[in-house]
N, C-alpha and C. Protein backbone atom coordinates (compact mmCIF):
# COMPACT_ATOMS: atom_id res chain seq x y z
N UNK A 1 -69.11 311.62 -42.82
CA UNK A 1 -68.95 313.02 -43.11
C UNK A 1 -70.30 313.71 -42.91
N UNK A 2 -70.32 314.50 -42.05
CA UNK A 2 -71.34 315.47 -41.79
C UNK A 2 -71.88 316.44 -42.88
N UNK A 3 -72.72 315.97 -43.16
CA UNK A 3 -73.69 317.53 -44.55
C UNK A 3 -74.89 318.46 -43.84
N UNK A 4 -74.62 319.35 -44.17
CA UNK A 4 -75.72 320.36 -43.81
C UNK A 4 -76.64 320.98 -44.96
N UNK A 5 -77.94 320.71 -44.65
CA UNK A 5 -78.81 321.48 -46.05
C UNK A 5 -78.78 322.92 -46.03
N UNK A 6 -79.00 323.14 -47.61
CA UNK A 6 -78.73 324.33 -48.39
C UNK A 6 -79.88 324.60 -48.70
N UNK A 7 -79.96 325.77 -49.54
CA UNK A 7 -81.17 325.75 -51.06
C UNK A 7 -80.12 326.49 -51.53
N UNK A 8 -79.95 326.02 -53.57
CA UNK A 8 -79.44 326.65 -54.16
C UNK A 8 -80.38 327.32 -55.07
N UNK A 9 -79.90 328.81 -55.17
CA UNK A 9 -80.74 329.63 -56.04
C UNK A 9 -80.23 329.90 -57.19
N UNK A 10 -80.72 329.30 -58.49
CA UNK A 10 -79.92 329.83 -59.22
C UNK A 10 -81.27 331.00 -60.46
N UNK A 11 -80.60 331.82 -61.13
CA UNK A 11 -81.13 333.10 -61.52
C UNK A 11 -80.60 332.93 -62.84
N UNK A 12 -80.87 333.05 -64.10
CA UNK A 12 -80.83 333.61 -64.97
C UNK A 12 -81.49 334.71 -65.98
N UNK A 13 -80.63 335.82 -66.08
CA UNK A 13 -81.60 336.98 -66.36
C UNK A 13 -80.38 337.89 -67.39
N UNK A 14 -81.17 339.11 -67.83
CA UNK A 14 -80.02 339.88 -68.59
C UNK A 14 -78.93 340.81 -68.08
N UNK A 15 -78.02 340.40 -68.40
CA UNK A 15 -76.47 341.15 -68.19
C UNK A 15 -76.68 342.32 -67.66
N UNK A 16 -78.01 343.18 -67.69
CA UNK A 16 -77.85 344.33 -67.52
C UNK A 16 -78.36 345.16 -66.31
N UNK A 17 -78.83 343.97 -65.79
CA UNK A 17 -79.47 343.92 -64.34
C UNK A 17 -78.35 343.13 -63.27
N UNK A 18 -77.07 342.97 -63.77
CA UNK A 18 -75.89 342.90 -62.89
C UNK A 18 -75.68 343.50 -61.33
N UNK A 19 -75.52 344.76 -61.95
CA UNK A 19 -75.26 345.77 -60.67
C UNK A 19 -76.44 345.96 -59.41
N UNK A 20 -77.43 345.82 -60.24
CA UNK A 20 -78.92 346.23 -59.65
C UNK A 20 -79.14 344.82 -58.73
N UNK A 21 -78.74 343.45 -59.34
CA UNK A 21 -79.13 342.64 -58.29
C UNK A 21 -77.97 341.96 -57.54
N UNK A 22 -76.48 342.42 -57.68
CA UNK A 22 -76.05 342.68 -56.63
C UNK A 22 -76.25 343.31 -55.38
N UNK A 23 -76.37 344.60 -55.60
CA UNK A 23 -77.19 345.22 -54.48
C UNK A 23 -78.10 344.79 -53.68
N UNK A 24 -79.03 344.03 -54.37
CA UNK A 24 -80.49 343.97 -54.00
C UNK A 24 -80.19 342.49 -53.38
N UNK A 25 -79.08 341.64 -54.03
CA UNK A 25 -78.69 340.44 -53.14
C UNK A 25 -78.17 340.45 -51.81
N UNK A 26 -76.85 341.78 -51.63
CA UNK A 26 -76.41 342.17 -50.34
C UNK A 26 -77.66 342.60 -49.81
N UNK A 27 -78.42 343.56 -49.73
CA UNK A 27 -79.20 343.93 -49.65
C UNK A 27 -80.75 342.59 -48.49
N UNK A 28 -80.58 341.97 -49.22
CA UNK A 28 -81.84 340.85 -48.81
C UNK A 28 -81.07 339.82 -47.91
N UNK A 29 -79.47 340.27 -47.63
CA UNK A 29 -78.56 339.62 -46.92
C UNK A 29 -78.20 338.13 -47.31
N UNK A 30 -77.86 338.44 -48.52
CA UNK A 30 -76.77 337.27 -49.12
C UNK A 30 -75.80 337.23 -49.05
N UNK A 31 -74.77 336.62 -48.60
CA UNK A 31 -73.23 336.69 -47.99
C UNK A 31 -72.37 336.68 -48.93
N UNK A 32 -72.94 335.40 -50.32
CA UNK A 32 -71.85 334.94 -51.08
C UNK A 32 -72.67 334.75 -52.54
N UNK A 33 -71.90 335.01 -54.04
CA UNK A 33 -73.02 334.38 -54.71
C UNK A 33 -71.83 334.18 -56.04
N UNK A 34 -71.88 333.59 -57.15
CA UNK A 34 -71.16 332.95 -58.27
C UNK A 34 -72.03 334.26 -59.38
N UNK A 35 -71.54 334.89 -60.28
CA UNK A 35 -72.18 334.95 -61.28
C UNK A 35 -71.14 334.41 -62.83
N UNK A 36 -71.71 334.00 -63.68
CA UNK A 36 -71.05 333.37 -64.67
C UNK A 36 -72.10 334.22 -65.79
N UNK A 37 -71.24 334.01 -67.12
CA UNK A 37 -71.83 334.42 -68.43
C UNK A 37 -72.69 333.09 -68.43
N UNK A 38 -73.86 333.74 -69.47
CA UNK A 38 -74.87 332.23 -69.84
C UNK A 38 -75.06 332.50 -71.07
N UNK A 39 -75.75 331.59 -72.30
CA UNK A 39 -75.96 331.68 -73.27
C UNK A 39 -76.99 330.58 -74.03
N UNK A 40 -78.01 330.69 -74.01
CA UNK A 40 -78.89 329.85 -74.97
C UNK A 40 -80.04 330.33 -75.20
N UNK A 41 -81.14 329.08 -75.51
CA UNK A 41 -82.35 329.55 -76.26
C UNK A 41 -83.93 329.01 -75.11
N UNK A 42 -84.44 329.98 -75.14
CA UNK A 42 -86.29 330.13 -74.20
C UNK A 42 -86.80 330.05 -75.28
N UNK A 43 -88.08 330.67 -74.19
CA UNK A 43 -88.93 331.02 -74.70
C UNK A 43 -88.80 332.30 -75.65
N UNK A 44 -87.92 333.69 -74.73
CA UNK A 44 -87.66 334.42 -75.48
C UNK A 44 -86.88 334.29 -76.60
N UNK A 45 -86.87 333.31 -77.54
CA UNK A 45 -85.14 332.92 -78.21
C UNK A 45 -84.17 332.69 -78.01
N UNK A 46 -83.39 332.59 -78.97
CA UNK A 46 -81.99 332.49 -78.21
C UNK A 46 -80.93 333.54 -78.12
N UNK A 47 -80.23 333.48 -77.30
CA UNK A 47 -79.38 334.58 -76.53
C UNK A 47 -77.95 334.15 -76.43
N UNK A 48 -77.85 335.50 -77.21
CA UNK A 48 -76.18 334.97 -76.99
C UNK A 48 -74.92 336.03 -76.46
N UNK A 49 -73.80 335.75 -76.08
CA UNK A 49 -73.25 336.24 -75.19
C UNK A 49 -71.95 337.73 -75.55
N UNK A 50 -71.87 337.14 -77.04
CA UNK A 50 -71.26 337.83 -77.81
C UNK A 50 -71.58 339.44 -78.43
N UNK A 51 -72.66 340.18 -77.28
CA UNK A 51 -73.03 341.34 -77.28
C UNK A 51 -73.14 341.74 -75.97
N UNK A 52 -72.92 342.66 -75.17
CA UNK A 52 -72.69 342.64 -73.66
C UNK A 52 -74.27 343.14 -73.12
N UNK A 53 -74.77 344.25 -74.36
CA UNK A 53 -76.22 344.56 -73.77
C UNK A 53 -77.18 343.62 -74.03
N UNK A 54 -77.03 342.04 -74.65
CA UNK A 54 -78.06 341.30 -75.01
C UNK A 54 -77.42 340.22 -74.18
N UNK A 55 -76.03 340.04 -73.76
CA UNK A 55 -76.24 338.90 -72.83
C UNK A 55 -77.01 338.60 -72.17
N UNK A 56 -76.57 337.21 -71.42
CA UNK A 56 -76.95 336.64 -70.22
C UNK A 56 -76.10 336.36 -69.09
N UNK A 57 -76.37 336.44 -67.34
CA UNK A 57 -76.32 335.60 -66.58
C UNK A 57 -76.51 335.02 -65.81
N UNK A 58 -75.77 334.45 -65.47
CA UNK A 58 -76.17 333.34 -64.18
C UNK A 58 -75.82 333.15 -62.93
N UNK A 59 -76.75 333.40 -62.25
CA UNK A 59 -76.64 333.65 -60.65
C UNK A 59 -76.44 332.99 -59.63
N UNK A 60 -76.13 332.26 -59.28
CA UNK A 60 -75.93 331.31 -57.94
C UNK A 60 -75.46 331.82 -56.97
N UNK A 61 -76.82 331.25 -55.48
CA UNK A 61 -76.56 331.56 -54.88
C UNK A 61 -76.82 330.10 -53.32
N UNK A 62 -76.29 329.86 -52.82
CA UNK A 62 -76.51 328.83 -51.45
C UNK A 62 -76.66 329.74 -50.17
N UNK A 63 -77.68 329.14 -49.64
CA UNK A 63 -78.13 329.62 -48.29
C UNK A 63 -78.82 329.07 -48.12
N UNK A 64 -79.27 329.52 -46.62
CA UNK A 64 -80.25 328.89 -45.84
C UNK A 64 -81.27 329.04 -46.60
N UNK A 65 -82.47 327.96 -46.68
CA UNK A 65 -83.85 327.91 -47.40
C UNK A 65 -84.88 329.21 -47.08
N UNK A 66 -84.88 329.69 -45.99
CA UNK A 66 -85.88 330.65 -45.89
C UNK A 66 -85.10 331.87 -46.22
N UNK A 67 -83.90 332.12 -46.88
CA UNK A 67 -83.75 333.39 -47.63
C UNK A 67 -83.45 332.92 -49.04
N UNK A 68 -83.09 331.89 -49.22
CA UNK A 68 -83.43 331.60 -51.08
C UNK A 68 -84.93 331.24 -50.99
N UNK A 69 -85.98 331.41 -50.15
CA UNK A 69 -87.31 331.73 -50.76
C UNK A 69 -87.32 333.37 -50.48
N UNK A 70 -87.25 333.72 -49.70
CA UNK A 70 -87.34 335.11 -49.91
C UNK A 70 -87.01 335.90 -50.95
N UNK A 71 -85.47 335.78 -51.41
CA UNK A 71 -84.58 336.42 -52.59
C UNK A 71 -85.56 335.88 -53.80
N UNK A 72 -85.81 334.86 -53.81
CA UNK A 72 -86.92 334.27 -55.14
C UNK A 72 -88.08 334.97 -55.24
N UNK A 73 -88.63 335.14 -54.46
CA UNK A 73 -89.72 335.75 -54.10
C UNK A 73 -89.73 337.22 -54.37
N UNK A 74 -88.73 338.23 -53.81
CA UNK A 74 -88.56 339.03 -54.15
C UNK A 74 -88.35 339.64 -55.29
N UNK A 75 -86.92 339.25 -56.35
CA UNK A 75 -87.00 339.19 -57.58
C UNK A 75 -87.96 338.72 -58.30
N UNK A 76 -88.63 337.36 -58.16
CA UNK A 76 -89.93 337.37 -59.01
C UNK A 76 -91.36 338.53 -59.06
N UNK A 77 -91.21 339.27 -57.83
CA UNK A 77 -91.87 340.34 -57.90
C UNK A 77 -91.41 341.34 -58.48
N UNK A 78 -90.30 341.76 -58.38
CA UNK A 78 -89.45 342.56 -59.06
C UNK A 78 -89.45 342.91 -60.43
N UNK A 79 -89.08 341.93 -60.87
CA UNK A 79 -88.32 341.90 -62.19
C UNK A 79 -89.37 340.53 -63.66
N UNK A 80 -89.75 339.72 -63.14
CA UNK A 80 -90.58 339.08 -63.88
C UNK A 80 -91.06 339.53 -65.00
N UNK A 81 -92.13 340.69 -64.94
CA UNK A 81 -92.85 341.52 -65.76
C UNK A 81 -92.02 342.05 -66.56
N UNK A 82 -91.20 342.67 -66.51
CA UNK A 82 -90.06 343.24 -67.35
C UNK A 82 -88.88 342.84 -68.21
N UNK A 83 -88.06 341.75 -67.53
CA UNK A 83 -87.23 341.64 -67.49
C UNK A 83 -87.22 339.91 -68.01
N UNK A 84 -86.35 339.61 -69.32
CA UNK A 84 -86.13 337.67 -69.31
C UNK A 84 -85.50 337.65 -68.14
N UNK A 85 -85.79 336.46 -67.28
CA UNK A 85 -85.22 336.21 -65.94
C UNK A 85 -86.06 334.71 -65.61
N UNK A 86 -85.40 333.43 -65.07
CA UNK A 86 -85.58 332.39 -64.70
C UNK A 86 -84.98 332.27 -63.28
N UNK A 87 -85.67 331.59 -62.67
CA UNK A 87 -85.44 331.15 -61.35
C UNK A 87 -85.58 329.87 -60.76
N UNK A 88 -84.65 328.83 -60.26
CA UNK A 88 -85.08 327.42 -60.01
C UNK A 88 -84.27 327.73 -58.18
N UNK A 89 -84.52 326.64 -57.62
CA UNK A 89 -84.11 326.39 -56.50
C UNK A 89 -83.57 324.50 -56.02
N UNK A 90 -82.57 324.22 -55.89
CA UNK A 90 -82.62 323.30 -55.41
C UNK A 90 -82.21 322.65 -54.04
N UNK A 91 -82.55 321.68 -53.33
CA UNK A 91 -82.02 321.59 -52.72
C UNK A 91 -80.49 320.74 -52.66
N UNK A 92 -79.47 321.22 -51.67
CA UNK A 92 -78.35 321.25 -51.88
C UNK A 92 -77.84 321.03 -50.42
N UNK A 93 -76.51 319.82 -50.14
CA UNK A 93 -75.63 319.77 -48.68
C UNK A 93 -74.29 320.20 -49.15
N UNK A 94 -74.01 320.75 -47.83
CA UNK A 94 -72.61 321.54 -48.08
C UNK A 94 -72.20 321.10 -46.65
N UNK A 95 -71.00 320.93 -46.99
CA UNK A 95 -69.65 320.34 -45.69
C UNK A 95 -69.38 321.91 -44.76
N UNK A 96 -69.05 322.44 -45.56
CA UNK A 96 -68.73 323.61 -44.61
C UNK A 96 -69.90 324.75 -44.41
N UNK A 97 -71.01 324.27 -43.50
CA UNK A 97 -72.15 325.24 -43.28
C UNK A 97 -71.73 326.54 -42.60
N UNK A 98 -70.51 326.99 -42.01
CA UNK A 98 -70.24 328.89 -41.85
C UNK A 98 -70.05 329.74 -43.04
N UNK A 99 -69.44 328.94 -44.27
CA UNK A 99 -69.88 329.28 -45.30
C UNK A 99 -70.74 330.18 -46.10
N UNK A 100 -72.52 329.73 -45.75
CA UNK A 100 -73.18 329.73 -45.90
C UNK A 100 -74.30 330.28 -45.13
């Protein structure tokens, strides 16, 4: 079975920066992305989900590696300073690379 490499981006940040990094994901030309509710404890404390302006979520996104460094890159300039927000990257194979 044939695999093709990925990078997965995944993002966790506050609920309320939803709309804003949708945009800014189409935007930096992301095709496809997962967001899910999140809920636990950082550095900033813990966070929980059961208030919509104090949630959390979680972002996933697969693509090619040189735009999940870019999109990383970007948002960490972005939003870092301001905003709770985590960012990891891994690498990742996916069967169906048009996908992606």
């Amino acid at each position: 079975m044939q695999q093709f490499p990925r990078r997965l981006l995944t993002v966790v940040t506050e609920a309320v920066l939803e709309r804003e990094l949708v945009a800014e994901l189409e935007a930096l030309g992301v095709r496809g992305y997962t967001i899910t509710d999140a809920r636990g404890k950082g550095s900033r404390g813990r966070r929980q989900s059961d208030w919509a302006q104090e949630s959390n979520i979680r972002v996933e996104v697969v693509c090619e590696p040189a735009l999940a460094e870019r999109v990383a890159g970007h948002l960490r300039d972005r939003y870092y300073d301001h905003y709770a927000m985590v960012l990891f990257l891994q690498d990742v194979s996916v069967l169906r690379p048009e996908k992606f």
